[in-house]
Protein backbone atom coordinates (compact mmCIF):
# COMPACT_ATOMS: atom_id res chain seq x y z
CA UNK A 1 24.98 -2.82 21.01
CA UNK A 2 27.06 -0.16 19.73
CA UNK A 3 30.28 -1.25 20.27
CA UNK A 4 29.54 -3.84 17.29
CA UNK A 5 29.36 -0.97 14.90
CA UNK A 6 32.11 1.52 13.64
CA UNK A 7 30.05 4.27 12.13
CA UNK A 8 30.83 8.25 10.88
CA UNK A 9 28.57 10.80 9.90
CA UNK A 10 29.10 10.62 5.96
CA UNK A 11 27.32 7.61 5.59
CA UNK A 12 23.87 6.78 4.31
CA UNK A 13 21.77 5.64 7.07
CA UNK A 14 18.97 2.37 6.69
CA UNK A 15 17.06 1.48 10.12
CA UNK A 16 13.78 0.74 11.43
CA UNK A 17 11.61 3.19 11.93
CA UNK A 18 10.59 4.53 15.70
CA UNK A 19 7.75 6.48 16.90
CA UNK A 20 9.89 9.70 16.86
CA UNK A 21 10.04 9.39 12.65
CA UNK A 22 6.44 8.92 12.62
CA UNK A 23 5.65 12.59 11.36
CA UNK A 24 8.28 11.80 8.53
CA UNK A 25 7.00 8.87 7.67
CA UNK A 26 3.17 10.55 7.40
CA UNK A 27 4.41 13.30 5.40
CA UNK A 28 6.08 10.63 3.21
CA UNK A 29 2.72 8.71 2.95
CA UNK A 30 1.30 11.91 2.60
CA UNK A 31 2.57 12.69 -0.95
CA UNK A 32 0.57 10.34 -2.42
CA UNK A 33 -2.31 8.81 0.18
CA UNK A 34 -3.94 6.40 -2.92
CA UNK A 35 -0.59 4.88 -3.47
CA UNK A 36 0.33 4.69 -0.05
CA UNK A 37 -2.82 3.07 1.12
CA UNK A 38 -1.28 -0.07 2.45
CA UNK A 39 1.27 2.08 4.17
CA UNK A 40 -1.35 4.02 5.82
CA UNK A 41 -3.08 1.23 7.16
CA UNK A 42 0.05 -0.95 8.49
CA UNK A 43 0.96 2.21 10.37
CA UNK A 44 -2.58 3.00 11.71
CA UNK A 45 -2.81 -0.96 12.52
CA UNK A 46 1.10 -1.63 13.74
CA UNK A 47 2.18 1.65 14.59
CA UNK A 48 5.97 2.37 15.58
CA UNK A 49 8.10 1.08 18.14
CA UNK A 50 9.98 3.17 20.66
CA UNK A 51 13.77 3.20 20.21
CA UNK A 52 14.45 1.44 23.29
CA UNK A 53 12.28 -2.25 21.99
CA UNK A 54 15.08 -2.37 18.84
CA UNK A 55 17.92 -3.31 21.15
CA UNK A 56 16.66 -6.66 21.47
CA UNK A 57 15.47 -7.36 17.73
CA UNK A 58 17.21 -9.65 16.06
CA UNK A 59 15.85 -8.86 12.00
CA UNK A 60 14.81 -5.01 10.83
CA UNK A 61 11.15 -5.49 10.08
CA UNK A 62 8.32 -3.24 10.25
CA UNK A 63 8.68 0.44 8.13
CA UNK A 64 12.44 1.19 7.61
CA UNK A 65 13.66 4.94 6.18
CA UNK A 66 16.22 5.41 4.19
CA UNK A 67 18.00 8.59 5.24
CA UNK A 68 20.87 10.40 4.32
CA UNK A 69 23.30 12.86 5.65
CA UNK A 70 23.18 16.96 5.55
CA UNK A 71 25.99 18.92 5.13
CA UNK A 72 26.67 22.47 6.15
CA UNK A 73 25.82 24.77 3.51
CA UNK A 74 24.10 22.01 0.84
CA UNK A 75 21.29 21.80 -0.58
CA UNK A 76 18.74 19.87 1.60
CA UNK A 77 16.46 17.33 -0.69
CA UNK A 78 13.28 15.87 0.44
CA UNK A 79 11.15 13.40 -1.34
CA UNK A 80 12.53 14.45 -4.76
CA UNK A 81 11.98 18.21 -3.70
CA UNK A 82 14.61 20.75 -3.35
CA UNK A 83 13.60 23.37 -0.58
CA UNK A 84 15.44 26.52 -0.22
CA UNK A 85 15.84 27.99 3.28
CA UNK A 86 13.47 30.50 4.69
CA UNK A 87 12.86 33.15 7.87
CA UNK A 88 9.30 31.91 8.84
CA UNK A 89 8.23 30.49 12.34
CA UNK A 90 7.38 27.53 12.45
CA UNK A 91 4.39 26.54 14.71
CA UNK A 92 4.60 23.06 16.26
CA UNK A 93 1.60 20.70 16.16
CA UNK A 94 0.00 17.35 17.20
CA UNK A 95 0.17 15.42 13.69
CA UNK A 96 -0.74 12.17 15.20
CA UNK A 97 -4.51 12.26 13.91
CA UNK A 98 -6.18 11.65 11.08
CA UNK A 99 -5.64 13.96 8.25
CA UNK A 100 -8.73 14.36 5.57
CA UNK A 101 -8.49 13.76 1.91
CA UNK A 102 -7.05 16.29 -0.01
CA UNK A 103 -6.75 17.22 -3.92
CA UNK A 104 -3.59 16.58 -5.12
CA UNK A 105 -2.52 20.23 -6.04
CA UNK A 106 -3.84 21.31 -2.22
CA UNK A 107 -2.70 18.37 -0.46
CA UNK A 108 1.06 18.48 -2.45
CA UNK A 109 1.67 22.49 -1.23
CA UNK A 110 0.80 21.44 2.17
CA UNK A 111 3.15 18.70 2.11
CA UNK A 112 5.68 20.76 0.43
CA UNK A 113 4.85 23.26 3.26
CA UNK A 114 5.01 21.04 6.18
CA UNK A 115 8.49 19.29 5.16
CA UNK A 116 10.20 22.54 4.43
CA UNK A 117 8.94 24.02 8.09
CA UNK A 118 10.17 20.64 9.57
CA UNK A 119 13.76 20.28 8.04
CA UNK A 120 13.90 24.51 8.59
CA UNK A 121 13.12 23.69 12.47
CA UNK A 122 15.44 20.46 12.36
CA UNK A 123 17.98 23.04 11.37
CA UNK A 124 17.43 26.01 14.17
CA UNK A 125 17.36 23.40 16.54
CA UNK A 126 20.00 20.98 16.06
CA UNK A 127 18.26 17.66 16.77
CA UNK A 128 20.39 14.25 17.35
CA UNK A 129 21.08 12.21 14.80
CA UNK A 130 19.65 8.78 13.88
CA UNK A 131 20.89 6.13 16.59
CA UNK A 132 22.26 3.03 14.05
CA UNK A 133 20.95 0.19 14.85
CA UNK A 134 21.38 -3.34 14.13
CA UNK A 135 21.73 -4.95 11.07
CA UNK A 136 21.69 -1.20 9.16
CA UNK A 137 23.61 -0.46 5.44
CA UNK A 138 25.47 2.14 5.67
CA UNK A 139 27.28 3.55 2.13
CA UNK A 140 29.78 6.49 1.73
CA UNK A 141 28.33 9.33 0.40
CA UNK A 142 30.57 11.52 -1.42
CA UNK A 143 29.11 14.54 -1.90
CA UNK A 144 30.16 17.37 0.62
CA UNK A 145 31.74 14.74 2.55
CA UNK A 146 35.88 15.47 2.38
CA UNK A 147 34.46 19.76 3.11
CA UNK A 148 31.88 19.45 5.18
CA UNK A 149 31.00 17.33 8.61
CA UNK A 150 27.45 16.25 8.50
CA UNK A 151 25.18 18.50 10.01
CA UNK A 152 22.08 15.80 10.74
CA UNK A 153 20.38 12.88 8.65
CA UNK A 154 17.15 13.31 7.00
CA UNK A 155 14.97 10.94 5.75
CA UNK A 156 14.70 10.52 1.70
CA UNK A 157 12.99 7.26 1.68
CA UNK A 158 10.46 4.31 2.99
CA UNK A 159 9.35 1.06 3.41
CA UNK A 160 7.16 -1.44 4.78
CA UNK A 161 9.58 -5.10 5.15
CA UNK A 162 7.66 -7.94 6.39
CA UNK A 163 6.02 -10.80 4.58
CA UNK A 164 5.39 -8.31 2.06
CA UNK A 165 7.51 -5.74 0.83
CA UNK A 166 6.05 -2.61 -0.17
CA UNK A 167 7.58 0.39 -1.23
CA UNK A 168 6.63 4.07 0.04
CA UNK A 169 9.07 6.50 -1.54
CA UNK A 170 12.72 4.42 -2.80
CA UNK A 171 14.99 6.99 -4.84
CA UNK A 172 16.72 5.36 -7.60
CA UNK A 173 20.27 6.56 -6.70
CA UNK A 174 19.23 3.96 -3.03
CA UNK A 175 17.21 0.87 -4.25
CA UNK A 176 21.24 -0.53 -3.94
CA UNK A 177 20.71 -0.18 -0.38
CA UNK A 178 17.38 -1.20 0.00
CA UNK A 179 18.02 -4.07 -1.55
CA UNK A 180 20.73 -5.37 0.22
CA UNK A 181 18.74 -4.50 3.42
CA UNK A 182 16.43 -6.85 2.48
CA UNK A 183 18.43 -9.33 1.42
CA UNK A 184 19.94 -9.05 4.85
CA UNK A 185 16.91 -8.97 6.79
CA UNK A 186 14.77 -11.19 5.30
CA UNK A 187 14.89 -14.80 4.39
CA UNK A 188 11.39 -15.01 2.83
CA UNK A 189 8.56 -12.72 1.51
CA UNK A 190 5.50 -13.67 -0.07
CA UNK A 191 5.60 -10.61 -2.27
CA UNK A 192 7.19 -7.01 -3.66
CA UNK A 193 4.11 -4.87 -4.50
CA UNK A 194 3.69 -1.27 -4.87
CA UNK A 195 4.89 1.40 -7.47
CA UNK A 196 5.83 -0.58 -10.47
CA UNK A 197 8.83 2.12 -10.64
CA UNK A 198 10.02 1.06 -7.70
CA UNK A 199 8.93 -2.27 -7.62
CA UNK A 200 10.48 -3.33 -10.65
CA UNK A 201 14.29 -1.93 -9.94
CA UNK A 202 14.25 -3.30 -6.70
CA UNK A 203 13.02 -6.37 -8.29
CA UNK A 204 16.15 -5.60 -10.89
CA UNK A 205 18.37 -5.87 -8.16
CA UNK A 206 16.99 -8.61 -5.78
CA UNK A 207 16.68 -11.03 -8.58
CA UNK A 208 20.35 -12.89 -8.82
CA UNK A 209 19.67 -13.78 -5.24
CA UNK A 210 16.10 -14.53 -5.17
CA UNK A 211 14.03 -17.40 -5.51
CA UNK A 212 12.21 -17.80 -8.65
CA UNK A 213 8.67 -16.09 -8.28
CA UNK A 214 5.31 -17.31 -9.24
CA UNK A 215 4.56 -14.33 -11.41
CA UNK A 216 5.88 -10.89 -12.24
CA UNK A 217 3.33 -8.56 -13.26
CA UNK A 218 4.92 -5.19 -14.38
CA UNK A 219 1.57 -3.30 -15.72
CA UNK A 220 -1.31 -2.98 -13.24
CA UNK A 221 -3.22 0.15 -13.59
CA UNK A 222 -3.61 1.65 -10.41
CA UNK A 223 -7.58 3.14 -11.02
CA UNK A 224 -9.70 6.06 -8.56
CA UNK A 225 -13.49 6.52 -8.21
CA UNK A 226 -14.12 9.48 -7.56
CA UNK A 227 -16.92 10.08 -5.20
CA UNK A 228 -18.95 12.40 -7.00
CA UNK A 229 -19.36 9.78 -9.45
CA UNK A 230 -22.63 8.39 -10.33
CA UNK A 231 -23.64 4.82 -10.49
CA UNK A 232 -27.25 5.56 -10.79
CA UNK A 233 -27.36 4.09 -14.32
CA UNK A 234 -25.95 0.88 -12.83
CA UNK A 235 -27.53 0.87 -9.33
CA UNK A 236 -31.07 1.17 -11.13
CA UNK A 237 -30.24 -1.60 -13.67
CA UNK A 238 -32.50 -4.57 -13.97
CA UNK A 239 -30.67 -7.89 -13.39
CA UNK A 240 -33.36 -10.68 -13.55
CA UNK A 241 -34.18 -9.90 -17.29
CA UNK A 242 -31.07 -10.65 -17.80
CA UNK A 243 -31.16 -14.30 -16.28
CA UNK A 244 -33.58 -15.57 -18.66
CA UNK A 245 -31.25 -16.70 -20.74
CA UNK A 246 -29.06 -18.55 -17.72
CA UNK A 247 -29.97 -21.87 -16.68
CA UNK A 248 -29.09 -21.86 -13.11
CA UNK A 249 -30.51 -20.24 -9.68
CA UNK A 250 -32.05 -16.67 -9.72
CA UNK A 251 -30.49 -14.01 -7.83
CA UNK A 252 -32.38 -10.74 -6.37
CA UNK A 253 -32.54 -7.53 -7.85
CA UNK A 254 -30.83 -5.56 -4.78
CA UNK A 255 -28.98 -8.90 -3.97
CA UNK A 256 -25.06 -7.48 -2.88
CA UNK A 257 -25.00 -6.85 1.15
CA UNK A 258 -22.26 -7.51 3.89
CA UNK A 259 -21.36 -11.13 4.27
CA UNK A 260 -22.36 -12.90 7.07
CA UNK A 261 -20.87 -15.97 9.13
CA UNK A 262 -23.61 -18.13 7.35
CA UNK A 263 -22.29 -16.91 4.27
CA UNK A 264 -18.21 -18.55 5.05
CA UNK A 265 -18.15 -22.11 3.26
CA UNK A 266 -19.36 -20.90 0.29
CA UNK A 267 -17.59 -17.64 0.48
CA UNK A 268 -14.33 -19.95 1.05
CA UNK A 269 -15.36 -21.71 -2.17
CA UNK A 270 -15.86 -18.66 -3.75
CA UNK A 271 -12.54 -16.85 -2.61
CA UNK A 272 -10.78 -20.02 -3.49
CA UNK A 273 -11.80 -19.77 -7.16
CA UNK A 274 -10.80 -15.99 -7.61
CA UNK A 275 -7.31 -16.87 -6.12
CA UNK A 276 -6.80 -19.23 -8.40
CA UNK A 277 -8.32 -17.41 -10.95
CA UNK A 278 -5.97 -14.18 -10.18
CA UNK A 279 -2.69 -15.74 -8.87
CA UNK A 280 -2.42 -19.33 -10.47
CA UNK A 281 -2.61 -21.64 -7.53
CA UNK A 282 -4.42 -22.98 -4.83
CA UNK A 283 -3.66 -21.01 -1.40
CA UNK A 284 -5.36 -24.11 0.72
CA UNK A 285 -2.58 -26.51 -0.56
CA UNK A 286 0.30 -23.78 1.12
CA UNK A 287 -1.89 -22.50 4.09
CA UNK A 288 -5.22 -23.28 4.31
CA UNK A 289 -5.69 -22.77 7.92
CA UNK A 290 -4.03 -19.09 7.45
CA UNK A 291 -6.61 -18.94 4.21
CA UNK A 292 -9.66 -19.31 6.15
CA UNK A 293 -8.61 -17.72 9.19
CA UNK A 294 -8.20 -14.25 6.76
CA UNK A 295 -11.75 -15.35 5.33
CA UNK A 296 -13.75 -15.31 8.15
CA UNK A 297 -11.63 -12.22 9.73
CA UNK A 298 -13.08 -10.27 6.40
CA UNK A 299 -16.67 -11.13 7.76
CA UNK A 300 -16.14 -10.03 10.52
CA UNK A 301 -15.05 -6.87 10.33
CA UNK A 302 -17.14 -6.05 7.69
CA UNK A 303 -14.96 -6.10 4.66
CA UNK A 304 -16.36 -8.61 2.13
CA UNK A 305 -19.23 -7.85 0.49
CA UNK A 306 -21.53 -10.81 -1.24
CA UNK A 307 -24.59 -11.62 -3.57
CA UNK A 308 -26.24 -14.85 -3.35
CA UNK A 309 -28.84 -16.37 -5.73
CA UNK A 310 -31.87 -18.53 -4.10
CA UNK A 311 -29.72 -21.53 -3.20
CA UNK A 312 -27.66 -19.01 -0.72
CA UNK A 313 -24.71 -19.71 -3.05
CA UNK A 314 -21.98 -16.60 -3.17
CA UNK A 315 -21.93 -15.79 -6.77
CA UNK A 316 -20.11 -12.34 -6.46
CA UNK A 317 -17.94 -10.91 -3.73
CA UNK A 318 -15.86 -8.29 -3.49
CA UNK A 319 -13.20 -7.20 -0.65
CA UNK A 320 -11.91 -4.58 1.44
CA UNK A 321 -8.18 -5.43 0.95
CA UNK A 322 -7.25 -1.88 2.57
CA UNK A 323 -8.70 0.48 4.33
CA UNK A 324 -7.79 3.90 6.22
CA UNK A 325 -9.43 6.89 7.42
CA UNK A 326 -12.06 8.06 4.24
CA UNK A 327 -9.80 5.56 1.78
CA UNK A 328 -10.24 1.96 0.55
CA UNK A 329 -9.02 -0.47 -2.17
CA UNK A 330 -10.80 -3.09 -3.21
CA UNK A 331 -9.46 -6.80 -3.87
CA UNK A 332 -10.99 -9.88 -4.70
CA UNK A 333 -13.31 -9.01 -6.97
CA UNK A 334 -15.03 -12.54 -8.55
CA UNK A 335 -18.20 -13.58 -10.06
CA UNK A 336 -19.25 -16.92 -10.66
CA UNK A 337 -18.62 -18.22 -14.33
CA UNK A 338 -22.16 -19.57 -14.77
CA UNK A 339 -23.14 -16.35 -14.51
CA UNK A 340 -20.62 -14.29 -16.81
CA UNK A 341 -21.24 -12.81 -19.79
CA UNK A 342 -24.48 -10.99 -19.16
CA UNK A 343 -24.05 -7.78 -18.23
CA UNK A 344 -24.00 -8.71 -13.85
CA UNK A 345 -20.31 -7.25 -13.42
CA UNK A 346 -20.92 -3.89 -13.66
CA UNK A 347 -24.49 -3.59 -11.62
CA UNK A 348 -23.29 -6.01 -9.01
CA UNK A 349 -20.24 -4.16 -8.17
CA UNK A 350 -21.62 -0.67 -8.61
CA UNK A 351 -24.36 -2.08 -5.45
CA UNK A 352 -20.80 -3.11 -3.80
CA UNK A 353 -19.40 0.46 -4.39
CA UNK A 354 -22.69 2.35 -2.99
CA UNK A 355 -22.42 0.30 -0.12
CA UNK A 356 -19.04 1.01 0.83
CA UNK A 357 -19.51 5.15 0.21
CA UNK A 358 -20.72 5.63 3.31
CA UNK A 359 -17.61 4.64 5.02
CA UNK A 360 -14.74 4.50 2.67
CA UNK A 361 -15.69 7.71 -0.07
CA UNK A 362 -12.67 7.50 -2.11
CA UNK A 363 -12.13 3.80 -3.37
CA UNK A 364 -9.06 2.46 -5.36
CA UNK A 365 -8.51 -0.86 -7.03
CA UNK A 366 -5.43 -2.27 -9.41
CA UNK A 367 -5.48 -4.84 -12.06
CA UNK A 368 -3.14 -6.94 -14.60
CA UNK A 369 -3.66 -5.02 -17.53
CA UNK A 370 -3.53 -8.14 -19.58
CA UNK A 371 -7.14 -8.81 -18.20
CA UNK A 372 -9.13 -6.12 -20.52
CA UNK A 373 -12.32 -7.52 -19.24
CA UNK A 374 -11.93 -6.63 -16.15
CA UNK A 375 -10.13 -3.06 -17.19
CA UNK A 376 -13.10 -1.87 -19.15
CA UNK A 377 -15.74 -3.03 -16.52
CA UNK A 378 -13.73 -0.79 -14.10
CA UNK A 379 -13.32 2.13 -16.64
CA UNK A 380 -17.53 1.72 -17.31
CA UNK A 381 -18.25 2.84 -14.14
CA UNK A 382 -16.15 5.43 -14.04
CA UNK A 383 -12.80 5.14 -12.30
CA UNK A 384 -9.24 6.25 -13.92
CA UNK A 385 -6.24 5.78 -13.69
CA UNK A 386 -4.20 6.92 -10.98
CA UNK A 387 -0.86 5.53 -11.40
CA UNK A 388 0.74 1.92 -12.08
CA UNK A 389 1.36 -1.21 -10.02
CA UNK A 390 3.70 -3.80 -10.41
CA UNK A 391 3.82 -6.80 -8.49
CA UNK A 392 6.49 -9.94 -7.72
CA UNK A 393 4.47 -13.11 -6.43
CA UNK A 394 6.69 -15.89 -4.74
């Protein structure tokens, strides 16, 4: 497969990722673990491939790095961080578990920690540079490059190409690359969604040769609940005083649980709505059978949450759209118009939120900032911002 390739070492490097970059790509994901939650998830779901299964792929999908060449006597930079050399040992260990949740000032000196020891070991020991593979972009890079030979490739960048593209970490000075990677790789995705920096000058750059999306949405507040947060106020809130003015079918007090399979044709109806509420269209007239299938999948793993009034109609649900280790985001939030506009939202999805603490602590959500409604029901119960979204719908 190599012999279809002319390569050197001064060039920047773009391939699939393989289980030997996985502790890369966690440290990566690591900078930022709210941000990174769908990240964290494909690679805890899909994991990485060994090098030998890419001989025989014919696209690059799955996480792809962006790395780029180290020359003797520069300057190594990581993830926007320059790290100076050091004498320190550096003690090797199994990184392939779960790491806890950590504050962002202790959680950002480990990382810095942890890639400095790495890239000071990659140096003492020499290891082999990235095999190219097929289909890579490779771009001169002119810095060092007529002094120096490249000592090794490191990786700078990440991310996840499939049906979705999602950014990890995309410096400015490579979206050029990335793009044309994609362009290469892939005919169709349904979406770009991630950091609205990096979202948006990919988005710059993919656009002459894209298809013309849905929607661009450039401002979604990226908002945290922190766990020590109280929704006591919310929890203990009487709902069915205020249903007397509301002409339709009571609902409990305590009425949000786990959906059940009884729950799925109105939950379908329910979902349905909210898509085409959020995004604009109707998913069942592109792929309904792939719509339901994802429905019923959410019962069943226990990622939808539901209230019902005394008909056993869904009037509010809420999903698990990601999930990893002590993390979660949640999607889909909807409640049924007739019963909008008096004061449900916030104790219905405050029950939602106590019922997922148990499992998920820290819990995430974004939304269109255009949609104030739904901002300052979020805000109300706590949760802040954490960083911004942006998001390319085809």
């Amino acid at each position: 497969m190599l012999s279809f390739f002319q390569r050197n070492t001064e060039d920047v490097l773009i391939r699939p990722l393989t289980i030997d970059d996985w502790d890369e790509l966690e440290t990566m994901i690591a900078t930022d673990p709210i941000k990174n939650l769908y990240a964290s998830e494909h690679l805890e779901r899909f994991g990485l491939p060994t090098p030998s299964t890419l001989s025989g792929q014919r696209q690059n999908y799955g996480f792809m790095g962006i790395f780029i060449p180290v020359y003797e006597n520069a300057p190594i930079v990581h993830h926007g961080v320059e790290l100076a050399y050091g004498n320190f040992e550096t003690e090797r260990k199994n990184t392939n578990t779960r790491k806890p949740y950590l504050p962002n000032s202790e959680r950002m000196s480990q990382t810095v920690k942890k890639v400095t020891e790495k890239l000071f070991d990659k140096i003492t020991l020499k290891p082999r540079r990235p095999i190219p593979l097929q289909n890579e972009i490779l771009e001169p890079h002119e810095k060092y490059s007529q002094e120096h030979s490249a000592t090794f490739f490191t990786m700078v960048g990440a991310f996840w190409l499939g049906s979705n593209c999602v950014p990890i970490v995309i410096p400015k000075e490579y979206r050029k690359h990335a793009s044309t990677m994609i362009t290469r790789s892939i005919k169709y995705i349904s979406s770009i969604i991630g950091d609205a920096e990096d979202v948006l000058g990919l988005w710059e750059l993919l656009q002459p040769k894209a298809a013309t999306p849905l929607s661009v949405s450039e401002n979604q507040p990226l908002l945290y609940l922190d766990p020590q947060k109280s929704l006591e106020t919310f929890t203990t809130q009487k709902i069915q005083p205020q249903q007397k003015n509301l002409d339709v079918p009571a609902i409990k007090e305590n009425a949000v649980r786990w959906a059940r399979t009884s729950d799925r044709h109105s939950l379908l109806k329910a979902s349905v709505a909210m898509f085409i509420e959020e995004v604009g269209y109707d998913p069942m007239t592109r792929d309904s059978a792939g719509y339901i299938q994802r429905v019923e999948e959410y019962i069943r793993t226990g990622r939808t949450l539901v209230a019902t009034n005394d008909d056993g109609v869904v009037i509010f649900k809420a999903d698990l759209g990601l999930a990893y280790s002590d993390l979660c985001q949640i999607q889909g939030v909807w409640l049924h118009p007739a019963y909008r506009g008096v004061g449900l939202s916030a104790p219905l999805l405050a029950q939602a939120i106590e019922l997922i603490r148990p499992r998920f602590p820290h819990i995430s959500l974004y939304v269109n900032s255009h949609n104030q409604r739904a901002y300052r029901l979020y805000q109300s119960l706590g949760m802040e911002q954490h960083g911004t979204f942006a998001t390319v719908t085809f």
